[in-house]
C-alpha atoms as a PDB file:
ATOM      1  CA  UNK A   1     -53.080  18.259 -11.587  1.00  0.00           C
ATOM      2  CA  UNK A   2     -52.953  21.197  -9.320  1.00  0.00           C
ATOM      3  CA  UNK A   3     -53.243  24.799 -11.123  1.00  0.00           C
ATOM      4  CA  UNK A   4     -49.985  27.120 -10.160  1.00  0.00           C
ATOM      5  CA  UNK A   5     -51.650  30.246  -8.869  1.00  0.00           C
ATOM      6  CA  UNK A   6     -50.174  33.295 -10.151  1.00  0.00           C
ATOM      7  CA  UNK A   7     -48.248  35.848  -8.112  1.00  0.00           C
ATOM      8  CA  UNK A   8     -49.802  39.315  -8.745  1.00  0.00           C
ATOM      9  CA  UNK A   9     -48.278  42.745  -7.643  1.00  0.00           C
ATOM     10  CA  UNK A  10     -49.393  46.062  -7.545  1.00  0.00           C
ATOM     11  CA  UNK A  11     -47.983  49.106  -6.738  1.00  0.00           C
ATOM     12  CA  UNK A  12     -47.596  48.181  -3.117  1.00  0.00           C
ATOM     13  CA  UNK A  13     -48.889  44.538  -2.565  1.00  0.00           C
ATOM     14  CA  UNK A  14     -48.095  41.150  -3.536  1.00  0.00           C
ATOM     15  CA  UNK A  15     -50.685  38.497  -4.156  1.00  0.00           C
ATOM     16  CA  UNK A  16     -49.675  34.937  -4.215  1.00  0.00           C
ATOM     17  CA  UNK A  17     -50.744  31.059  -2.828  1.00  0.00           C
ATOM     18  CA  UNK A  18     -51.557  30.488   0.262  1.00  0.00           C
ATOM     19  CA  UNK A  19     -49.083  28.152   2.439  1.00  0.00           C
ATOM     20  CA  UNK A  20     -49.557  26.009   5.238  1.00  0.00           C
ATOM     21  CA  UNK A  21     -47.380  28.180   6.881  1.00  0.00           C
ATOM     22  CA  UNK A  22     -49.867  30.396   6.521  1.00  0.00           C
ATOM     23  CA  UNK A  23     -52.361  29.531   8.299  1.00  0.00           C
ATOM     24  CA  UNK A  24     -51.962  31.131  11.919  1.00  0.00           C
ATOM     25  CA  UNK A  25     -52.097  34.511  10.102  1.00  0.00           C
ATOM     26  CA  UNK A  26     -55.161  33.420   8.896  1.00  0.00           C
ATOM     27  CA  UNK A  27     -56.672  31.755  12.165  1.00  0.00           C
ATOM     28  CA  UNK A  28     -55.832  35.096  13.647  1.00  0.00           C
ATOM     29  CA  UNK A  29     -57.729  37.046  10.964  1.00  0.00           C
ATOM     30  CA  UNK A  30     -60.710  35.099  11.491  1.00  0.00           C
ATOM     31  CA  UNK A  31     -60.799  34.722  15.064  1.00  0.00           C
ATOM     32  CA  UNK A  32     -60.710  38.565  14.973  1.00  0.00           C
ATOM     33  CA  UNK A  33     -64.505  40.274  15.764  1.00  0.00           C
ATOM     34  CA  UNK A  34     -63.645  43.415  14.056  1.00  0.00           C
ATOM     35  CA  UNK A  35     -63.100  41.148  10.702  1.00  0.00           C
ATOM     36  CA  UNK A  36     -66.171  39.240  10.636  1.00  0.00           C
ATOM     37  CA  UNK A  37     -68.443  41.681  11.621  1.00  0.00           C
ATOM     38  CA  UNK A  38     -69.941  41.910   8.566  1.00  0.00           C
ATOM     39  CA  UNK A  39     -68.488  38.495   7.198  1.00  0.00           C
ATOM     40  CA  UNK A  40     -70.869  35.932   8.981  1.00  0.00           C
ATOM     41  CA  UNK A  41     -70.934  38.054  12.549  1.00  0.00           C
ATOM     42  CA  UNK A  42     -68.865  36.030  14.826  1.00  0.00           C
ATOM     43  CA  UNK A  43     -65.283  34.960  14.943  1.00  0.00           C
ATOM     44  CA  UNK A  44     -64.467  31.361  13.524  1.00  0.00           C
ATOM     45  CA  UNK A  45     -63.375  28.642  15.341  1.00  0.00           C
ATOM     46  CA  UNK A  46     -59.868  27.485  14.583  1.00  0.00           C
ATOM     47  CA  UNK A  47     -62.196  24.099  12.931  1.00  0.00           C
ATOM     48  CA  UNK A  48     -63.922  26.781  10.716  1.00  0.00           C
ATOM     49  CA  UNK A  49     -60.790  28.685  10.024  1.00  0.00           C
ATOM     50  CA  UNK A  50     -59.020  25.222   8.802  1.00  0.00           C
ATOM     51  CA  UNK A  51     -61.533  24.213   6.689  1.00  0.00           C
ATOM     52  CA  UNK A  52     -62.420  27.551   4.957  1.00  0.00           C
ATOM     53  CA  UNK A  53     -58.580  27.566   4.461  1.00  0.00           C
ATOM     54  CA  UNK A  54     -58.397  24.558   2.255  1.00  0.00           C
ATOM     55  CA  UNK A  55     -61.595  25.533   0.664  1.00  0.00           C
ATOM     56  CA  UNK A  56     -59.833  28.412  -0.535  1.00  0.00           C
ATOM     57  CA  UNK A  57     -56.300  26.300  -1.619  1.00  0.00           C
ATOM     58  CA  UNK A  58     -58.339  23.738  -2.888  1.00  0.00           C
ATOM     59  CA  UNK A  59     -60.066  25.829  -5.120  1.00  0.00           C
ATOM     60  CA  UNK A  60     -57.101  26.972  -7.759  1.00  0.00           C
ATOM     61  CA  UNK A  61     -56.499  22.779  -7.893  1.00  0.00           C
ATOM     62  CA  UNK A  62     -60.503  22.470  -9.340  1.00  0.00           C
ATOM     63  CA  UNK A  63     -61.642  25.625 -10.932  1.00  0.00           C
ATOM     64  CA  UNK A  64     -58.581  27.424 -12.101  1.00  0.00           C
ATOM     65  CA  UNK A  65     -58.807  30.372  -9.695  1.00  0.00           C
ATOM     66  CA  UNK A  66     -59.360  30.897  -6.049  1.00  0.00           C
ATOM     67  CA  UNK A  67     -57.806  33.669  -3.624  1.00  0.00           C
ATOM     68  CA  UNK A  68     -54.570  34.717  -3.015  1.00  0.00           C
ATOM     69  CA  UNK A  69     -52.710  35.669   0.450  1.00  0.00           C
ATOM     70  CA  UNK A  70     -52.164  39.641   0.603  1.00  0.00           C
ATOM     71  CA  UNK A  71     -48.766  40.588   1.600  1.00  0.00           C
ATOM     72  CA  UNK A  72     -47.482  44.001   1.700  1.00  0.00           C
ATOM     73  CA  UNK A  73     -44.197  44.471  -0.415  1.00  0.00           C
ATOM     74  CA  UNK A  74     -42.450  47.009   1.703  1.00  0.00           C
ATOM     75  CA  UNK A  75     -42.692  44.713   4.860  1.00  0.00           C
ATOM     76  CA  UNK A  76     -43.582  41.187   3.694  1.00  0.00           C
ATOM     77  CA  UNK A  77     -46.117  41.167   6.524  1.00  0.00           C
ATOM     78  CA  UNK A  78     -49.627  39.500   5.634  1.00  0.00           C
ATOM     79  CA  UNK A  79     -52.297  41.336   5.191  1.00  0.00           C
ATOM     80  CA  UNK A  80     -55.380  39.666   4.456  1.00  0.00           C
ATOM     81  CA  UNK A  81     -56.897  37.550   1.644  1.00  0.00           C
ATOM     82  CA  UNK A  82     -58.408  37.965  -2.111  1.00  0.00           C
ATOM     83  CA  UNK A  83     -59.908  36.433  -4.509  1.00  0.00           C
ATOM     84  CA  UNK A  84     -62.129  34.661  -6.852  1.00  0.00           C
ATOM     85  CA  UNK A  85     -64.813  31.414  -5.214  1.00  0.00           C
ATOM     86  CA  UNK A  86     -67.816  29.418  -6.737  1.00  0.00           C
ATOM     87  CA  UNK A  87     -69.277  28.510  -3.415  1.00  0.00           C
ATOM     88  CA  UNK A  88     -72.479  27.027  -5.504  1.00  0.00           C
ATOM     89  CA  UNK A  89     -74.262  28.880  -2.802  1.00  0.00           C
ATOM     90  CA  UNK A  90     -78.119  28.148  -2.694  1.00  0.00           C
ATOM     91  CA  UNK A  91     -79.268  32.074  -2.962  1.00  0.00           C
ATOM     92  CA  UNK A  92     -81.761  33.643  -5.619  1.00  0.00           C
ATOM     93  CA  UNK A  93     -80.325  34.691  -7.699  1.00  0.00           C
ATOM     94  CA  UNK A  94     -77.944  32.244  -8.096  1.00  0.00           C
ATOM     95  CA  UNK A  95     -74.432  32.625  -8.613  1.00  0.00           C
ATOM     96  CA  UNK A  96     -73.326  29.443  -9.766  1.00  0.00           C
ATOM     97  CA  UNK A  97     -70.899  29.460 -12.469  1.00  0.00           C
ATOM     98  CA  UNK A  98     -69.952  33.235 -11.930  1.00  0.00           C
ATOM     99  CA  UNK A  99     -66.816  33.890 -10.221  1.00  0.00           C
ATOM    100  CA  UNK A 100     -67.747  35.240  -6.870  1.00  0.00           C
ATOM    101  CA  UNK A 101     -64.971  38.299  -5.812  1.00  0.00           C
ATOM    102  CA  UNK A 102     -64.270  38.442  -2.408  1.00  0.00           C
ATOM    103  CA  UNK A 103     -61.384  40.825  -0.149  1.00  0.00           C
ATOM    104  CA  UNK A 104     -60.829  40.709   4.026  1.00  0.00           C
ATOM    105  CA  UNK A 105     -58.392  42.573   5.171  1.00  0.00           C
ATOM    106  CA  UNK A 106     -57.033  41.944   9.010  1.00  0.00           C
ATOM    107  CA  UNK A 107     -57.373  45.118  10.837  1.00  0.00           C
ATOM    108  CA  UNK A 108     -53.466  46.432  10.807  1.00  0.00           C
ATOM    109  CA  UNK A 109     -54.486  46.781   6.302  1.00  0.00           C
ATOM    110  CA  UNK A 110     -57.940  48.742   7.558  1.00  0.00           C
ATOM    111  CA  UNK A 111     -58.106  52.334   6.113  1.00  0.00           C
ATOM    112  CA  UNK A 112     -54.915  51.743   3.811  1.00  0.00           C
ATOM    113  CA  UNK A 113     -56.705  51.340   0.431  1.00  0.00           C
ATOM    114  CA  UNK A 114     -55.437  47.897   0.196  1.00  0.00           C
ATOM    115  CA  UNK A 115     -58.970  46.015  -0.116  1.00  0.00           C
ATOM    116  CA  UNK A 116     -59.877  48.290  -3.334  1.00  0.00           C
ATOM    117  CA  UNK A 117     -55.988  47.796  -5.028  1.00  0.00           C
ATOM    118  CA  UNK A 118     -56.100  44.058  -4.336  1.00  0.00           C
ATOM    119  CA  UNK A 119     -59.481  43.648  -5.705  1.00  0.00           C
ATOM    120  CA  UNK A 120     -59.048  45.584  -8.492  1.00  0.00           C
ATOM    121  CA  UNK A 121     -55.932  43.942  -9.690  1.00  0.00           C
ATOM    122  CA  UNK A 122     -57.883  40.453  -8.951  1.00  0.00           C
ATOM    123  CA  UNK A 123     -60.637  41.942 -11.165  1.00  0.00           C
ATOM    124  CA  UNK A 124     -58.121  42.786 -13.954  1.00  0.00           C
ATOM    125  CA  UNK A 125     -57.027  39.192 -14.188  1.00  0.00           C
ATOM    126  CA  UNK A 126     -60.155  37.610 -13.914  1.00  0.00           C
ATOM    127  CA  UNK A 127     -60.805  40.052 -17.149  1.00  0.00           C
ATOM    128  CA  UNK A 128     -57.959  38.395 -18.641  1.00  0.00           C
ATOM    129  CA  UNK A 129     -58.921  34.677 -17.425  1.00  0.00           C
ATOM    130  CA  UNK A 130     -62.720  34.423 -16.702  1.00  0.00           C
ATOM    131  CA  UNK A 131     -63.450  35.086 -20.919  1.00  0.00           C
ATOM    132  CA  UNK A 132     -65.758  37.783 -20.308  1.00  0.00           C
ATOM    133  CA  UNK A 133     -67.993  35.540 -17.859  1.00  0.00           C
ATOM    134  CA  UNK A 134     -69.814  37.747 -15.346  1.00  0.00           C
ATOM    135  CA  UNK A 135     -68.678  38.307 -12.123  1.00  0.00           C
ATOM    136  CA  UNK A 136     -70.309  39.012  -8.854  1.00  0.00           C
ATOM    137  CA  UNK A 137     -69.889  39.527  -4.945  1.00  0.00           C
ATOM    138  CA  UNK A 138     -72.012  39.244  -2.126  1.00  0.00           C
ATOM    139  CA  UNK A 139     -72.169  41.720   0.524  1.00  0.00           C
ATOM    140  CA  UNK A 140     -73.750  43.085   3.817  1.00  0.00           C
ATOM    141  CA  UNK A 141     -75.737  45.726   3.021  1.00  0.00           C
ATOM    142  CA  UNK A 142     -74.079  47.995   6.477  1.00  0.00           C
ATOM    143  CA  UNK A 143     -70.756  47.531   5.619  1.00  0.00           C
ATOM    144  CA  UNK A 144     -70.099  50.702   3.393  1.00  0.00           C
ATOM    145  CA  UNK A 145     -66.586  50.501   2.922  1.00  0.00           C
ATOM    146  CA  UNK A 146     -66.983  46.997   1.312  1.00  0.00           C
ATOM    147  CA  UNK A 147     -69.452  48.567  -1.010  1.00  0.00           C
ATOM    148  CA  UNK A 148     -67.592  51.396  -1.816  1.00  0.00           C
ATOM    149  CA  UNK A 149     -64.434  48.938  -2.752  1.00  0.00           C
ATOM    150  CA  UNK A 150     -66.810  47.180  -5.139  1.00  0.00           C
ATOM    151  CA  UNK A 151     -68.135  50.360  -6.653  1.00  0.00           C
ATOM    152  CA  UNK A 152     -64.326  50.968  -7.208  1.00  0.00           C
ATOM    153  CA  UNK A 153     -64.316  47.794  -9.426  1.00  0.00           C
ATOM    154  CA  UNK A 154     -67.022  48.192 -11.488  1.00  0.00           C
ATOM    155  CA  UNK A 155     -69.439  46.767  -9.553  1.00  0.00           C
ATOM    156  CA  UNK A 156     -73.522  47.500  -9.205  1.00  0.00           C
ATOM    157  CA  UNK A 157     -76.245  46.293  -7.099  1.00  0.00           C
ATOM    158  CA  UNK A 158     -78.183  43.914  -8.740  1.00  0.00           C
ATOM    159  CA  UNK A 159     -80.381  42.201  -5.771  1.00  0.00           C
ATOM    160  CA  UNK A 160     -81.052  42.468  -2.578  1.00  0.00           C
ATOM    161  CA  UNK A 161     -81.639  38.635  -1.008  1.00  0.00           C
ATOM    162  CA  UNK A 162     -81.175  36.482   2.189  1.00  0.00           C
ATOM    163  CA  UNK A 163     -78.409  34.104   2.356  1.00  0.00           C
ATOM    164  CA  UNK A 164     -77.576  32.183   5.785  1.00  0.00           C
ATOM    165  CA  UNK A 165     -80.823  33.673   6.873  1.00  0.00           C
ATOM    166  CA  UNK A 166     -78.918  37.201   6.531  1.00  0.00           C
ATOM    167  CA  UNK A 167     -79.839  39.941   4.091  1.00  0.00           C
ATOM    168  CA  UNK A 168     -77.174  40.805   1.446  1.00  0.00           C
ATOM    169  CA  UNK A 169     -76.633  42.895  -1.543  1.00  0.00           C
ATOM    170  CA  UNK A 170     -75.733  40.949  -4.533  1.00  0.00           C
ATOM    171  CA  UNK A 171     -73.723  43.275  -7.140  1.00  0.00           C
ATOM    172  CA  UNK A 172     -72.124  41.992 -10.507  1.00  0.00           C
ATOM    173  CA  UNK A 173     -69.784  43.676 -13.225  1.00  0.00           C
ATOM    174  CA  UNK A 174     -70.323  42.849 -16.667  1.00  0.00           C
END
């Protein structure tokens, strides 16, 4: 039986379930170079973009969480995506079985603030729903204002490690 993901709102977003209806906001996103600079390096195909899509929908239906589509309130225009994965991804040291925090924002939300209020208000209910479990993100060690949003949210470097033949910077809040 499929979880109901949970409609969160902050002061000016609202976070709620992806819909099929959805998705050529979020083929867009992805196709975008600016977005996946640091996410992977190259725009997805529309293939990659379909699948990652019901990776992410799929997820609230097995594990209880996943991400949520980004809206702003003001406009109801998407924004981007947020949210909590457990990609059992093979990297040392392993994050399997921590929920794995992850934000991308399509360029018209760059330079708003948005990434650090959507993650922090996923943080705050994965504080009330993860039972004190530790969570993590990965991220690319050049992409500062990433960083910088997980600094906002409590996070800290932990590791430094290759994943997808890539180095990253794994961080964690306790």
């Amino acid at each position: 039986m499929a979880n109901p993901v949970p409609i969160l709102e902050t002061e000016r977003l609202r976070m709620r379930a992806f819909s099929g209806d959805d998705f050529p906001f979020f083929r867009a996103m992805w196709a975008d170079a600016e977005v996946t600079r640091f996410i992977g390096g190259k725009p997805k195909s529309e293939e990659q973009s379909w699948t990652t899509f019901l990776k992410m929908i799929g997820h609230w239906s097995v594990m209880g969480f996943g991400y949520w589509a980004v809206e702003e309130k003001t406009s109801g225009a998407l924004i981007g995506e947020v949210g909590f994965v457990d990609y059992k991804r093979p990297i040392k040291p392993s994050l399997k079985g921590e929920p794995e925090i992850g934000w991308v924002l399509a360029p018209a939300g760059f330079g708003k603030g948005y990434a650090t209020e959507a993650a922090q208000e996923a943080v705050r209910w994965g504080d009330e729903h993860f039972g004190g479990a530790r969570m993590s993100c990965i991220i690319d060690p050049p992409h500062a204002a990433s960083i910088r949003v997980a600094e906002k949210c409590g996070f800290k470097e932990t590791a430094r490690t290759c994943y997808g033949g890539e180095d990253i910077i794994v961080l964690h809040r306790d």
